[in-house]
N, C-alpha and C. Protein backbone atom coordinates (compact mmCIF):
# COMPACT_ATOMS: atom_id res chain seq x y z
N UNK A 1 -40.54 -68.63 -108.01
CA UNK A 1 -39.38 -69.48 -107.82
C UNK A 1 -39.18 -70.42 -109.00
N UNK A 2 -40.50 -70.68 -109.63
CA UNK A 2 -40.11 -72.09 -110.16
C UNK A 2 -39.92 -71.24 -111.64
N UNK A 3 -40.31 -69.91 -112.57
CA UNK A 3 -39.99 -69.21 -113.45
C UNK A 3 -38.26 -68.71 -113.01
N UNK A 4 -37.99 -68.70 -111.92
CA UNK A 4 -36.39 -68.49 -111.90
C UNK A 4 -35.28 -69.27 -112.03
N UNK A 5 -36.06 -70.62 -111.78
CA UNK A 5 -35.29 -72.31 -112.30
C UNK A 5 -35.44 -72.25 -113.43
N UNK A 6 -36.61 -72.06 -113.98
CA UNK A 6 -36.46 -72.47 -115.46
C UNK A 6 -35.98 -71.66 -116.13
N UNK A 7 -35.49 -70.23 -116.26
CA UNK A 7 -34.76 -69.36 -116.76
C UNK A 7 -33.47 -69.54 -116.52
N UNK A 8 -32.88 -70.12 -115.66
CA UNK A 8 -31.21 -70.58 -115.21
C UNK A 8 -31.11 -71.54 -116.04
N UNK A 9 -32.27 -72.44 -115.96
CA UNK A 9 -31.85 -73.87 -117.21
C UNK A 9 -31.64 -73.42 -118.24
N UNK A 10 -32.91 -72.54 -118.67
CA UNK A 10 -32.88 -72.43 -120.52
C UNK A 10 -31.31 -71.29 -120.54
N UNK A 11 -31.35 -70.68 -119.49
CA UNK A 11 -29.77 -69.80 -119.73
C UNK A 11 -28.55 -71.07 -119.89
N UNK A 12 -28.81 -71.66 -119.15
CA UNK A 12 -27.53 -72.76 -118.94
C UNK A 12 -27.30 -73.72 -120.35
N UNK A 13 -28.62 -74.01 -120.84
CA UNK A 13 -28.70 -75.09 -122.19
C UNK A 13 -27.64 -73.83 -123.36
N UNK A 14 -28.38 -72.56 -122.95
CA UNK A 14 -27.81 -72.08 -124.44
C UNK A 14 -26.65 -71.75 -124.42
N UNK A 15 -26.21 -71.18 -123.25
CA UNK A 15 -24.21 -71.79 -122.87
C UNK A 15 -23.75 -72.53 -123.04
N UNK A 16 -24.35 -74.15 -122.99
CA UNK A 16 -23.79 -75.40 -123.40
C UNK A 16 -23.78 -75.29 -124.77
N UNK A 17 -24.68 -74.79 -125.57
CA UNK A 17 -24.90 -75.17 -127.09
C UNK A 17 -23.35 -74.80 -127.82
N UNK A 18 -23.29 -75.72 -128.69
CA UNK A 18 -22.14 -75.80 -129.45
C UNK A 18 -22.72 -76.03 -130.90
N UNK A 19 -22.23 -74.96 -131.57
CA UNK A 19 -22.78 -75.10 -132.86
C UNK A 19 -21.63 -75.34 -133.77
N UNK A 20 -20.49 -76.47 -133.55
CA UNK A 20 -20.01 -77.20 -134.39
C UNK A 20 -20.94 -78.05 -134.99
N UNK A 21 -20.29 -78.53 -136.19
CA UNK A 21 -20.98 -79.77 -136.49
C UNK A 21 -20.68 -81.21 -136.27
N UNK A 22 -21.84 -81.82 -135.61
CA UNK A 22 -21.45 -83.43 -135.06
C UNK A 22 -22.30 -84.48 -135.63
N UNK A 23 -20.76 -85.13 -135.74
CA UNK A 23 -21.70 -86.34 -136.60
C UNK A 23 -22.52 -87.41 -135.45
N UNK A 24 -23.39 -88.68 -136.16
CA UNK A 24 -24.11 -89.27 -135.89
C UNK A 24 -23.95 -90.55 -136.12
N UNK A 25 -23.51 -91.66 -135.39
CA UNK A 25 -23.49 -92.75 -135.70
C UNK A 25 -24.40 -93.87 -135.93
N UNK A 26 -23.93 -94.54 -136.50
CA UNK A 26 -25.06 -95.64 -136.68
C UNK A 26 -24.24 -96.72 -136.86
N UNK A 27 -25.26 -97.71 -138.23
CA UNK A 27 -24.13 -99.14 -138.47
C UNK A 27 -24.91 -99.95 -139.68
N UNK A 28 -24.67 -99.90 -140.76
CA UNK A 28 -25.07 -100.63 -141.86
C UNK A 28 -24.32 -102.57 -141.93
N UNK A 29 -25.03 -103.15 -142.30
CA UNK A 29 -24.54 -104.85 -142.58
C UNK A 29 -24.68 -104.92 -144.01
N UNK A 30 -23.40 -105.29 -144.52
CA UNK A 30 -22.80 -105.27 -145.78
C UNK A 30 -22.17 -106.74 -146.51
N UNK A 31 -22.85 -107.12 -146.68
CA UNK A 31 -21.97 -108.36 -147.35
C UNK A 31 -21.89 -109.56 -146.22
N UNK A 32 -23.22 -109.36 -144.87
CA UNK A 32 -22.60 -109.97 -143.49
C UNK A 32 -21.89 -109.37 -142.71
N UNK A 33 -21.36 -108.37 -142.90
CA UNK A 33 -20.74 -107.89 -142.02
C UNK A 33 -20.81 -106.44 -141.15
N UNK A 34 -20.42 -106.13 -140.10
CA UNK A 34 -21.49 -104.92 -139.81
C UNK A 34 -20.17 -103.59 -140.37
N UNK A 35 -20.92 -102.45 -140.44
CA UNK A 35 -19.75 -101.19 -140.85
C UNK A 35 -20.49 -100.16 -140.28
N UNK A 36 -19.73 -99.10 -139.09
CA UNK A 36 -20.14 -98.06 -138.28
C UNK A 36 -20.42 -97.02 -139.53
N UNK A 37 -21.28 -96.57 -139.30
CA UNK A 37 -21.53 -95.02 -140.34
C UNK A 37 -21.49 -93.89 -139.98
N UNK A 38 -21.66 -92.79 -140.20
CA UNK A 38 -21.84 -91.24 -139.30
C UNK A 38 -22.49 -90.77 -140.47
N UNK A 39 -23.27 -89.79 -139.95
CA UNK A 39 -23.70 -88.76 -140.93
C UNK A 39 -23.18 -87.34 -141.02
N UNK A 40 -22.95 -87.08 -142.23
CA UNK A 40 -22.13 -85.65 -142.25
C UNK A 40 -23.39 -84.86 -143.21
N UNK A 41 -23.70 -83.78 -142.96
CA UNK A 41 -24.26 -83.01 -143.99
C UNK A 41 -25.87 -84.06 -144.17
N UNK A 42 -26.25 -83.76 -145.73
CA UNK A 42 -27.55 -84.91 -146.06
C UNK A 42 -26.61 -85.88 -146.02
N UNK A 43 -25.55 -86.46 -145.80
CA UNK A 43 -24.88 -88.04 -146.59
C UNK A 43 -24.45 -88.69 -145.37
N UNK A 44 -24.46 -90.42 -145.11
CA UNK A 44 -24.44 -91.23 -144.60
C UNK A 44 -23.68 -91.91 -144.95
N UNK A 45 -22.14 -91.79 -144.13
CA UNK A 45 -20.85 -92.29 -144.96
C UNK A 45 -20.77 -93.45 -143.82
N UNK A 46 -20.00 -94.54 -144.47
CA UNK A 46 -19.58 -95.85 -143.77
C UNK A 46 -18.20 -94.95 -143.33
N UNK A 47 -17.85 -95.64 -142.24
CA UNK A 47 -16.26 -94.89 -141.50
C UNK A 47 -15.16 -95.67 -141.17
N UNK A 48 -15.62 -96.81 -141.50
CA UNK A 48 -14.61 -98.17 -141.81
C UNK A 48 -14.12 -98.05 -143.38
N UNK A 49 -13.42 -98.77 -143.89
CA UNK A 49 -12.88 -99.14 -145.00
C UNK A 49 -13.53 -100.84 -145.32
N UNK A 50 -13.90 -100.87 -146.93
CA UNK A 50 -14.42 -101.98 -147.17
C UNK A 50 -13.68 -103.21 -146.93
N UNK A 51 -14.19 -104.44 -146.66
CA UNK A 51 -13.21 -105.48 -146.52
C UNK A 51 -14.17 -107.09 -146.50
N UNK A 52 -15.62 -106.80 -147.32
CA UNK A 52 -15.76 -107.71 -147.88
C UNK A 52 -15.19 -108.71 -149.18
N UNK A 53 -16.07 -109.72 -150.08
CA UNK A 53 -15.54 -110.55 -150.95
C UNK A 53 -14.49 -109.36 -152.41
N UNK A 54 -13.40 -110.45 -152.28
CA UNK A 54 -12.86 -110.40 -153.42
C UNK A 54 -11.37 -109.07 -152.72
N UNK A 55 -10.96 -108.24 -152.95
CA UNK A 55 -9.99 -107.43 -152.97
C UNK A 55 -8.85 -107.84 -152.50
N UNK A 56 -7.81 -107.53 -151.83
CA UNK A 56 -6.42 -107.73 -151.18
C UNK A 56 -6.38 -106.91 -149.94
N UNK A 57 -6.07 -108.10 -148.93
CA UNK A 57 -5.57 -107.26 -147.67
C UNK A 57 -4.24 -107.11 -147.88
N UNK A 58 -4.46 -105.90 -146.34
CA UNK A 58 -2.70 -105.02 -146.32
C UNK A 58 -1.78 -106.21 -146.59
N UNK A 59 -1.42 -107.15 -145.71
CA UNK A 59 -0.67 -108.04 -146.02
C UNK A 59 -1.18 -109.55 -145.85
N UNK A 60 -0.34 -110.59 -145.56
CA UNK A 60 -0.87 -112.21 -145.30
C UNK A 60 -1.64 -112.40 -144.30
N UNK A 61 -1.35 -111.97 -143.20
CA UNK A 61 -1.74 -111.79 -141.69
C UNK A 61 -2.66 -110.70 -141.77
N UNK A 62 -2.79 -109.79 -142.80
CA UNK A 62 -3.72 -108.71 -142.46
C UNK A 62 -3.55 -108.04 -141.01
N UNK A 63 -2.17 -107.54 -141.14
CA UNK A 63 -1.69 -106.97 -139.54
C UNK A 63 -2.47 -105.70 -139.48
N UNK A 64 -2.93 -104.87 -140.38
CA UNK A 64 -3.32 -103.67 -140.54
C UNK A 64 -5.07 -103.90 -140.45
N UNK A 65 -5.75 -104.64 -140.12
CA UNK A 65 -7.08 -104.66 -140.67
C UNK A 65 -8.42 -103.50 -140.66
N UNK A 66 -7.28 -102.14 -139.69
CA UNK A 66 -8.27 -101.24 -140.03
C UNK A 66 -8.23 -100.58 -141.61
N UNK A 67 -7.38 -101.27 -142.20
CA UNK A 67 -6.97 -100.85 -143.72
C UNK A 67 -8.58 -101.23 -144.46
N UNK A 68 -9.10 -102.68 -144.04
CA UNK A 68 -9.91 -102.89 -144.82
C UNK A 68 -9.13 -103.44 -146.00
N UNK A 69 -9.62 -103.94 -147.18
CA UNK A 69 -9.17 -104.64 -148.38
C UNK A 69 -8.93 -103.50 -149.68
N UNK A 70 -8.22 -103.71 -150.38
CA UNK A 70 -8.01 -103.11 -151.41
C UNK A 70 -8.38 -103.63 -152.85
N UNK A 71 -9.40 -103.03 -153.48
CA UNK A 71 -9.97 -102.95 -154.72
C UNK A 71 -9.72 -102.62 -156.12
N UNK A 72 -9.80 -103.41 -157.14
CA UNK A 72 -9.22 -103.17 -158.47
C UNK A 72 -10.48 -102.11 -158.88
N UNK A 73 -10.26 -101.93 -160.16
CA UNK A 73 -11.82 -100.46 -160.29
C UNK A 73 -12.59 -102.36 -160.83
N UNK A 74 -12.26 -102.92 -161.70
CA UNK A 74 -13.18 -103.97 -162.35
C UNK A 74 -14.41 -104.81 -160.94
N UNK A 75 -13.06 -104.96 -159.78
CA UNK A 75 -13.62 -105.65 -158.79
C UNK A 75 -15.20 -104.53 -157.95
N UNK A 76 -14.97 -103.01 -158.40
CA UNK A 76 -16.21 -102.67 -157.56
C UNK A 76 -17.40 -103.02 -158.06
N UNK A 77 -17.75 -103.25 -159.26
CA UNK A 77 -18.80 -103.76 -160.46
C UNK A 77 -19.53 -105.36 -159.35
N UNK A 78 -18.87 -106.40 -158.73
CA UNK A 78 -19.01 -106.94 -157.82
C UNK A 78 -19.69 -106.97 -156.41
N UNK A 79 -19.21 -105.86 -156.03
CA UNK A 79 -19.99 -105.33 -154.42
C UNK A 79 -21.23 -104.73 -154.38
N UNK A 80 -21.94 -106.07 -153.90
CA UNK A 80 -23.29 -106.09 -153.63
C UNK A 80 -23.59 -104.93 -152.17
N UNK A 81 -24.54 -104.46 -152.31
CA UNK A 81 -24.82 -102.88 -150.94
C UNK A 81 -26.43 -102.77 -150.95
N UNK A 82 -26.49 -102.62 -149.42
CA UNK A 82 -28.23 -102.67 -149.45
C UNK A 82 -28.31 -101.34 -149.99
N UNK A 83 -29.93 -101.56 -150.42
CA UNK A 83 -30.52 -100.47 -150.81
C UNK A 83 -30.26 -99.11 -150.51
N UNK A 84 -30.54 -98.44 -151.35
CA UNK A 84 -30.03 -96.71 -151.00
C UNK A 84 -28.58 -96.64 -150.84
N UNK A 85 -27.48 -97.89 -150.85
CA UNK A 85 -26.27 -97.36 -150.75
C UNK A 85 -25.40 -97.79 -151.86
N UNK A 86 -24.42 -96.79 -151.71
CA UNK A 86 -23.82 -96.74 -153.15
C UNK A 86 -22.28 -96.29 -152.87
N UNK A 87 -21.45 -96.57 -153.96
CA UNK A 87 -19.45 -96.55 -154.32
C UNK A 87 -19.73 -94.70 -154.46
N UNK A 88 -19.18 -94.07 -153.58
CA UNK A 88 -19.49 -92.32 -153.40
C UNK A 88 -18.98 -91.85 -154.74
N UNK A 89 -19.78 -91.01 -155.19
CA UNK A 89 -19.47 -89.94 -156.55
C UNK A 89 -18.27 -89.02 -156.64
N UNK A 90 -17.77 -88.38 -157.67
CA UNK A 90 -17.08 -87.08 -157.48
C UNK A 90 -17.80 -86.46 -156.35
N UNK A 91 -18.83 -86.30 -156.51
CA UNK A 91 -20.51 -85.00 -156.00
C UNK A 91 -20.02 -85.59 -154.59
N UNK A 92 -20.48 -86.57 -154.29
CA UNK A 92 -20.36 -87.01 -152.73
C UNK A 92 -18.49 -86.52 -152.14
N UNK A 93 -17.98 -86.96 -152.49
CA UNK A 93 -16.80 -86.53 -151.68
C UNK A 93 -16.11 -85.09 -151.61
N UNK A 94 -17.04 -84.55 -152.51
CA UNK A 94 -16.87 -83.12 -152.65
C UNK A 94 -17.79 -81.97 -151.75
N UNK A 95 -19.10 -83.38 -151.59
CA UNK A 95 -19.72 -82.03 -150.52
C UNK A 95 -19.34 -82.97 -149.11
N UNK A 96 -18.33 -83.60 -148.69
CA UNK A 96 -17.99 -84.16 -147.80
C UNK A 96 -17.08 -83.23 -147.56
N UNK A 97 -15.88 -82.88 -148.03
CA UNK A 97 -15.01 -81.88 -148.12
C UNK A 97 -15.68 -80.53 -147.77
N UNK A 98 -16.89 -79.91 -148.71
CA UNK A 98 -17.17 -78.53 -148.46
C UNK A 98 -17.70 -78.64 -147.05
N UNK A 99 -18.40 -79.77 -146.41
CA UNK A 99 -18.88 -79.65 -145.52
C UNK A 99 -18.29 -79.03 -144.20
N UNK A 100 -17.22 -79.43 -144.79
CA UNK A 100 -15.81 -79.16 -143.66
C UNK A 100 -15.23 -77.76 -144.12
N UNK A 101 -15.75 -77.13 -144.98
CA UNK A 101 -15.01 -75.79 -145.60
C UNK A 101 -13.53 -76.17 -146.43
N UNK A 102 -13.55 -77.65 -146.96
CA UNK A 102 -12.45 -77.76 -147.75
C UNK A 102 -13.00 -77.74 -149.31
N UNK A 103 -12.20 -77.30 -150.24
CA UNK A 103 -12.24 -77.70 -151.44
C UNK A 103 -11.72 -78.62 -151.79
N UNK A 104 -11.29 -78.63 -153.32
CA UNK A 104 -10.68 -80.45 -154.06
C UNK A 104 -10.76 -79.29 -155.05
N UNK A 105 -9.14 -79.32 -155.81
CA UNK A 105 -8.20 -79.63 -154.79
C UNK A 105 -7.84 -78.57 -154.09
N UNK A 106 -7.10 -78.94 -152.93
CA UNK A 106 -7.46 -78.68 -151.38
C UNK A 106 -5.72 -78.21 -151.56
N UNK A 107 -5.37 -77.00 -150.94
CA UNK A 107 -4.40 -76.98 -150.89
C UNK A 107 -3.59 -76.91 -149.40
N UNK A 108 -2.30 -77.30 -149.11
CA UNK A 108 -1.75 -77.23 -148.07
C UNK A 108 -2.31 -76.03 -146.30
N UNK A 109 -2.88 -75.09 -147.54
CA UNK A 109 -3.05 -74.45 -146.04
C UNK A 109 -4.45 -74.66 -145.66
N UNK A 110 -5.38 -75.78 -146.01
CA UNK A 110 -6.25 -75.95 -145.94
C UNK A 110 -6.44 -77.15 -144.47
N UNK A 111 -5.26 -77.58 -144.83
CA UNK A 111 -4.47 -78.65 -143.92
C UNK A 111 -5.51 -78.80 -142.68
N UNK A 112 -5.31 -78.22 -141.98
CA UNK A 112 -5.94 -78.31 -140.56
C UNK A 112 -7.51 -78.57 -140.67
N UNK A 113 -8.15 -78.01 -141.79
CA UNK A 113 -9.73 -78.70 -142.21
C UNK A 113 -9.73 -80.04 -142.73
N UNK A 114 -8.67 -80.28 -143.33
CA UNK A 114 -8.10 -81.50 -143.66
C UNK A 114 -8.35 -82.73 -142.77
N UNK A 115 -7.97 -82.14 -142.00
CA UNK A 115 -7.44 -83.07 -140.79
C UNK A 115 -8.70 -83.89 -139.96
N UNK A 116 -9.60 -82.76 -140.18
CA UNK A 116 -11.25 -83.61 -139.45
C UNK A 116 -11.44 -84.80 -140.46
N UNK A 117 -11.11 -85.04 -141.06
CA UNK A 117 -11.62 -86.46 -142.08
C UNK A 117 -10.71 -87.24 -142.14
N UNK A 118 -9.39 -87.37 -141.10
CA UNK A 118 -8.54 -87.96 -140.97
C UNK A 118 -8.36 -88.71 -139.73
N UNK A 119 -8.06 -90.50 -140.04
CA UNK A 119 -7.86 -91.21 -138.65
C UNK A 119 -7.00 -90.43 -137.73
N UNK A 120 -7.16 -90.41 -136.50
CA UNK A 120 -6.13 -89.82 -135.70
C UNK A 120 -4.40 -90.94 -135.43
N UNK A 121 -4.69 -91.57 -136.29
CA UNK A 121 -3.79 -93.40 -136.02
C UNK A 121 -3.22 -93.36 -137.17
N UNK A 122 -1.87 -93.98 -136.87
CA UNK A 122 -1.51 -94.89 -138.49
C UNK A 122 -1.01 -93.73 -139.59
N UNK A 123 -1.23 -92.44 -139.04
CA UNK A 123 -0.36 -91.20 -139.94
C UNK A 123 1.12 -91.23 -139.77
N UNK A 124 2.18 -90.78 -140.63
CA UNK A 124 3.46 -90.56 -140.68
C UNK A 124 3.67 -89.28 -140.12
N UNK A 125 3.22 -88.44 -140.18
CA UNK A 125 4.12 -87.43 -139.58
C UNK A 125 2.85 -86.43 -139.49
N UNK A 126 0.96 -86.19 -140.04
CA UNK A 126 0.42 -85.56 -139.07
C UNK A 126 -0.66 -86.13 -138.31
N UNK A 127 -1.09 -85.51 -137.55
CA UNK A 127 -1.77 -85.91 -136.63
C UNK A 127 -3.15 -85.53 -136.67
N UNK A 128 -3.91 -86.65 -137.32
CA UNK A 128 -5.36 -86.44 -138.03
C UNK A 128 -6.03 -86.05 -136.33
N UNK A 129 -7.67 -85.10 -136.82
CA UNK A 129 -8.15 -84.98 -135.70
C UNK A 129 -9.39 -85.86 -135.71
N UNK A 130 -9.76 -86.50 -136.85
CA UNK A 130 -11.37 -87.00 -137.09
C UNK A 130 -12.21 -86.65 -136.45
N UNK A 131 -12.66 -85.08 -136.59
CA UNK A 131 -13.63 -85.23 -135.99
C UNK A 131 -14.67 -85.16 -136.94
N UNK A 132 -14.92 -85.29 -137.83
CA UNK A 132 -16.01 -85.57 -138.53
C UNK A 132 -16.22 -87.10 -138.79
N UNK A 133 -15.82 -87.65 -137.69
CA UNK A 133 -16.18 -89.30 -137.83
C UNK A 133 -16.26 -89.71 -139.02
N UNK A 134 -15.58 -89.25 -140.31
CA UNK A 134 -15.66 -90.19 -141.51
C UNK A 134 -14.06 -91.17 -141.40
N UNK A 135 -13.20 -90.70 -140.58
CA UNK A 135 -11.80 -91.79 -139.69
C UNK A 135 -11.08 -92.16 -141.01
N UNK A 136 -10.36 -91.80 -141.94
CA UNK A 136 -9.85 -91.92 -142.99
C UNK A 136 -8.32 -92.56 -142.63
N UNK A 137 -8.56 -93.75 -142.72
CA UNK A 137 -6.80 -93.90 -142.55
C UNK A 137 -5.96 -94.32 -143.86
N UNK A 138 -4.64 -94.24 -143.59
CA UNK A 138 -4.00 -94.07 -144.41
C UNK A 138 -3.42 -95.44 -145.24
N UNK A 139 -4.15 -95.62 -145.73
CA UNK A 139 -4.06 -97.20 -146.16
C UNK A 139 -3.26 -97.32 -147.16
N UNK A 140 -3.28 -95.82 -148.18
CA UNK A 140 -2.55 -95.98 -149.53
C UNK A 140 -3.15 -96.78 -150.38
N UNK A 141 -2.12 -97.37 -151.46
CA UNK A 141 -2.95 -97.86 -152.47
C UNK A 141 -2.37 -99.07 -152.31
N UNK A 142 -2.30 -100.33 -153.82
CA UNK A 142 -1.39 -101.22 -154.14
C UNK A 142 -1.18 -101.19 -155.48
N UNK A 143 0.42 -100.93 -156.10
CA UNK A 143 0.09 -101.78 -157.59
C UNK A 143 0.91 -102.40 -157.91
N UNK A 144 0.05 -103.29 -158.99
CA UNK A 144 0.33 -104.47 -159.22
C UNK A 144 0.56 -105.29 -158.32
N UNK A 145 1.70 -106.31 -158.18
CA UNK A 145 1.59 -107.27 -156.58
C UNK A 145 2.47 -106.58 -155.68
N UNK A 146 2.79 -105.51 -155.36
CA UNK A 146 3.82 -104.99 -154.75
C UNK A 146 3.09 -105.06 -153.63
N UNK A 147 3.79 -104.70 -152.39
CA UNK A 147 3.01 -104.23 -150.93
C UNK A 147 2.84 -103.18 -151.19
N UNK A 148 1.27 -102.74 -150.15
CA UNK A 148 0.71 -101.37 -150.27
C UNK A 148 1.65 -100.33 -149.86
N UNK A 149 1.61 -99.43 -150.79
CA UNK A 149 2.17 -97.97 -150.04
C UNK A 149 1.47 -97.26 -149.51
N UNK A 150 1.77 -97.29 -147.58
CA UNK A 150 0.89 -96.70 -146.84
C UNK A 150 1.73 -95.53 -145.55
N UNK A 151 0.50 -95.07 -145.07
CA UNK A 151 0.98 -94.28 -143.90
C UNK A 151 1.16 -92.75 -144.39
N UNK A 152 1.08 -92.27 -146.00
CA UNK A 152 0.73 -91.32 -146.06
C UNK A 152 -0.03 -90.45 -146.68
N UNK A 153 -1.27 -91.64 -147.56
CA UNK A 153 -1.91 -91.71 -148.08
C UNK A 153 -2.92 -92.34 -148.01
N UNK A 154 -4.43 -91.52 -148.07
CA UNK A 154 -5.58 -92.52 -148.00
C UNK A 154 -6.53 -91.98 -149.27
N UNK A 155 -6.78 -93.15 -149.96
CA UNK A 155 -7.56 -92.92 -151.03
C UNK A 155 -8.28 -94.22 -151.64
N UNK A 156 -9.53 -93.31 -152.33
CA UNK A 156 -10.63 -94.28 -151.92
C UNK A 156 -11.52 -93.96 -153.76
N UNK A 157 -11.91 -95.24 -154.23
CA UNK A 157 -11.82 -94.85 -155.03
C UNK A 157 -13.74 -94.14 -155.33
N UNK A 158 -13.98 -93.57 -156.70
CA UNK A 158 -15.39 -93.17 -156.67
C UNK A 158 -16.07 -94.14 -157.63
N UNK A 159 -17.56 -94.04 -157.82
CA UNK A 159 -17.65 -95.05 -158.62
C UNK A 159 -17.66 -94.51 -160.38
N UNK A 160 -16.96 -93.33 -160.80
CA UNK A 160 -16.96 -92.75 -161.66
C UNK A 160 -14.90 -92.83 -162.24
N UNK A 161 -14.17 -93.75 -161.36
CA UNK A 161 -13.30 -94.36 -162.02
C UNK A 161 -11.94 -93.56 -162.07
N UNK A 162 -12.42 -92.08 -160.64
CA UNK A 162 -11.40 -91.53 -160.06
C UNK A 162 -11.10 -92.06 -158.84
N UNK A 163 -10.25 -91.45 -157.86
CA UNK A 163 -9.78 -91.59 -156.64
C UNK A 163 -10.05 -90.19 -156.13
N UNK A 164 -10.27 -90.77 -154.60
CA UNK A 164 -10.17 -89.29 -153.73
C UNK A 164 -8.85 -89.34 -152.87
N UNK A 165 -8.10 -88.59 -152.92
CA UNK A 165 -6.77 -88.65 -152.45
C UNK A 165 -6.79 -87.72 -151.00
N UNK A 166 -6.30 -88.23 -150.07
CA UNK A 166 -5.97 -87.29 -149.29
C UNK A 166 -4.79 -87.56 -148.85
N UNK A 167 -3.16 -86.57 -148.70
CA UNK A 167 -1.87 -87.01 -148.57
C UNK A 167 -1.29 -86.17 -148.28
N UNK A 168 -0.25 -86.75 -147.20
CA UNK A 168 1.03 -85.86 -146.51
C UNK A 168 1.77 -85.05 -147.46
N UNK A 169 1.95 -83.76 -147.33
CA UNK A 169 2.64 -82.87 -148.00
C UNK A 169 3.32 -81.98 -147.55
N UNK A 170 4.16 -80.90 -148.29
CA UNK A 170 4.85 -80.06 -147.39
C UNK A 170 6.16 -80.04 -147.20
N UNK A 171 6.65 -79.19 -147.01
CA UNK A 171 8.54 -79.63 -146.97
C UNK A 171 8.60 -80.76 -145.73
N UNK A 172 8.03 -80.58 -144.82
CA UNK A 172 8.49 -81.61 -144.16
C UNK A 172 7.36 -82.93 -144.14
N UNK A 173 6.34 -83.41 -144.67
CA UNK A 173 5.25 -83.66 -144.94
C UNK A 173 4.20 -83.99 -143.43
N UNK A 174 3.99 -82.68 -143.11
CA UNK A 174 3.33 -82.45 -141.67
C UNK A 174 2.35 -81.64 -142.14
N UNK A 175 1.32 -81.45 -143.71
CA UNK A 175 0.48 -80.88 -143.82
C UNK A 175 0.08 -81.89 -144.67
N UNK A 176 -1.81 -81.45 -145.19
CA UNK A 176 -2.66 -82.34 -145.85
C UNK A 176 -2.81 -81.60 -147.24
N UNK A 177 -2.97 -82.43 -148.04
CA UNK A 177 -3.81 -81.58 -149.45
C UNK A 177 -4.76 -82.79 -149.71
N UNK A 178 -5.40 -82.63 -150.80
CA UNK A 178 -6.48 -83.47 -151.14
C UNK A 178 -7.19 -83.33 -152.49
N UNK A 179 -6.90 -84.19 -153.41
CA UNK A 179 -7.19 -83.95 -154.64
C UNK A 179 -8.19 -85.46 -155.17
N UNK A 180 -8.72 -85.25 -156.55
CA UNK A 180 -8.92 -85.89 -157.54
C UNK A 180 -7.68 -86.52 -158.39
N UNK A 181 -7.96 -87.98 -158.52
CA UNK A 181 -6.87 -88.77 -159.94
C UNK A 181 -7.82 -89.35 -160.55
N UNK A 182 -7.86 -89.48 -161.92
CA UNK A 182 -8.23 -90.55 -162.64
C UNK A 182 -7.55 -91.42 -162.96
N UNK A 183 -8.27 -92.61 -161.90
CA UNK A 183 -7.64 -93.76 -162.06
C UNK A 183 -8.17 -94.71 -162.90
N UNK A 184 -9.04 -94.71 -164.06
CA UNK A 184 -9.86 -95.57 -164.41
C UNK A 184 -8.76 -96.51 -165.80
N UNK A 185 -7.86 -95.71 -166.06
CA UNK A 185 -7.31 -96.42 -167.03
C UNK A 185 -5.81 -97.23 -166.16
N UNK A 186 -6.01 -97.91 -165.30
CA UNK A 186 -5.00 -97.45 -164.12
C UNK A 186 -5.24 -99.44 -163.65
N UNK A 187 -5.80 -100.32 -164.42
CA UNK A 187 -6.36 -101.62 -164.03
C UNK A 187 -5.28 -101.82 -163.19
N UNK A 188 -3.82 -101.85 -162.81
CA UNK A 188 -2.88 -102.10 -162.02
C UNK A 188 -2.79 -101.94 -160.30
N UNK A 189 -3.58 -100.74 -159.96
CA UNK A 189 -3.64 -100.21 -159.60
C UNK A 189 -4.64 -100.65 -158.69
N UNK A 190 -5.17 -100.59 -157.00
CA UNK A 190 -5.98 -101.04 -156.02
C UNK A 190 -6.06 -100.08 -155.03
N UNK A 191 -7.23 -99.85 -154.53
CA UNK A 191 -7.33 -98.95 -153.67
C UNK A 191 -8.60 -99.40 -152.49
N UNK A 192 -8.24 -98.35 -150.83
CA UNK A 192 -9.69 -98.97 -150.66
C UNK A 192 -11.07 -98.33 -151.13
N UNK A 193 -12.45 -98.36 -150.50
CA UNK A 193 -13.43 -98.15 -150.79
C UNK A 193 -14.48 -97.95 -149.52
N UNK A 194 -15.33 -96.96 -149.82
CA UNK A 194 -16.33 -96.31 -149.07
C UNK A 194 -17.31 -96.91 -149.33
N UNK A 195 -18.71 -96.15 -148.48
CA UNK A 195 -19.72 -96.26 -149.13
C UNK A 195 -20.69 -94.89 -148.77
N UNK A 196 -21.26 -94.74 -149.01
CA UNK A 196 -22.84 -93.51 -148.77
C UNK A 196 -24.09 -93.60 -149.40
N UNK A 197 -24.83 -92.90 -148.64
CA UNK A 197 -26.16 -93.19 -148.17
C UNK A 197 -26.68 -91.68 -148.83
N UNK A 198 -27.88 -91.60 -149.46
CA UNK A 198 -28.62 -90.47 -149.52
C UNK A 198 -28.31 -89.15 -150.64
């Protein structure tokens, strides 16, 4: 009897098993302040947007504050990060992407892989699924003193003085692509910022 229970369980566990991949949360303190993380792959990404000392919020009121603050490239040289963590590489946001079976650059029909590294909130016209808990919203950038251009764009910069872009495209812009800019000659220019682990 009791070898026929335990053969229904171990049958039942391996029916349940789901061999997507799921991330892992946690929570790093940054500057004082706490920031949820997940782990994707080997890497340990923060899933908030930065919004310690020095950068520009969305606006006066900071109505947007899942935006987090926006960063000049001079101002990341500034942001102090505990140990082991670091402003993500080309390398890092690229095996963040493959992890998901996307490349860089990522083209439109890639879209729907796209979409797991995207807030499900705060999009213009698609409808992020995040499920890779890295929650990317669309914060856009700022330049110069203008207000940010947001809602269909989220990009973040690396500490190698590009951007990782991810943005509405498409005739009607209801798909994702996702590329590389070099923004380093670009001082005008503000964006937000990540972090990773490992």
């Amino acid at each position: 009897m009791r070898s026929t229970i335990f053969s229904i369980i171990i049958i039942f566990l391996m029916a349940c098993k789901d061999d997507s991949p799921v991330p892992s949360s946690d929570s790093i303190i940054i500057e004082g302040t706490e920031y949820q993380t997940t782990k994707i792959g080997t890497l340990t990404w923060t899933t908030v947007n930065y919004a310690g000392p020095g950068g520009v919020n969305y606006d006066a009121s900071n109505s947007k504050p899942e935006y987090g603050k926006y960063y000049s490239m001079a101002e990341l040289g500034e942001i102090t990060l505990p140990e082991g963590w670091r402003i993500p590489t080309d390398a890092d946001y690229t095996a963040l992407a493959e992890f998901y079976g996307v490349t860089i650059p990522g083209s439109i029909s890639q879209s729907d892989a796209i979409k797991s590294l995207t807030s499900t909130t705060r999009w213009k016209h698609v409808q992020g699924l995040n499920t890779s808990g890295f929650n990317a919203y669309p914060g856009g950038y700022i330049f110069g003193t203008s207000d940010p251009m947001d809602g269909d764009i989220a990009e973040f910069w690396t500490n190698q003085g590009h951007t990782l872009s991810i943005q509405e495209a498409g005739a009607n812009q209801n798909s994702l692509r996702i590329a590389f800019y070099d923004s380093s000659n670009s001082p005008d220019f503000r964006f937000n910022v990540r972090f990773v682990k490992g």
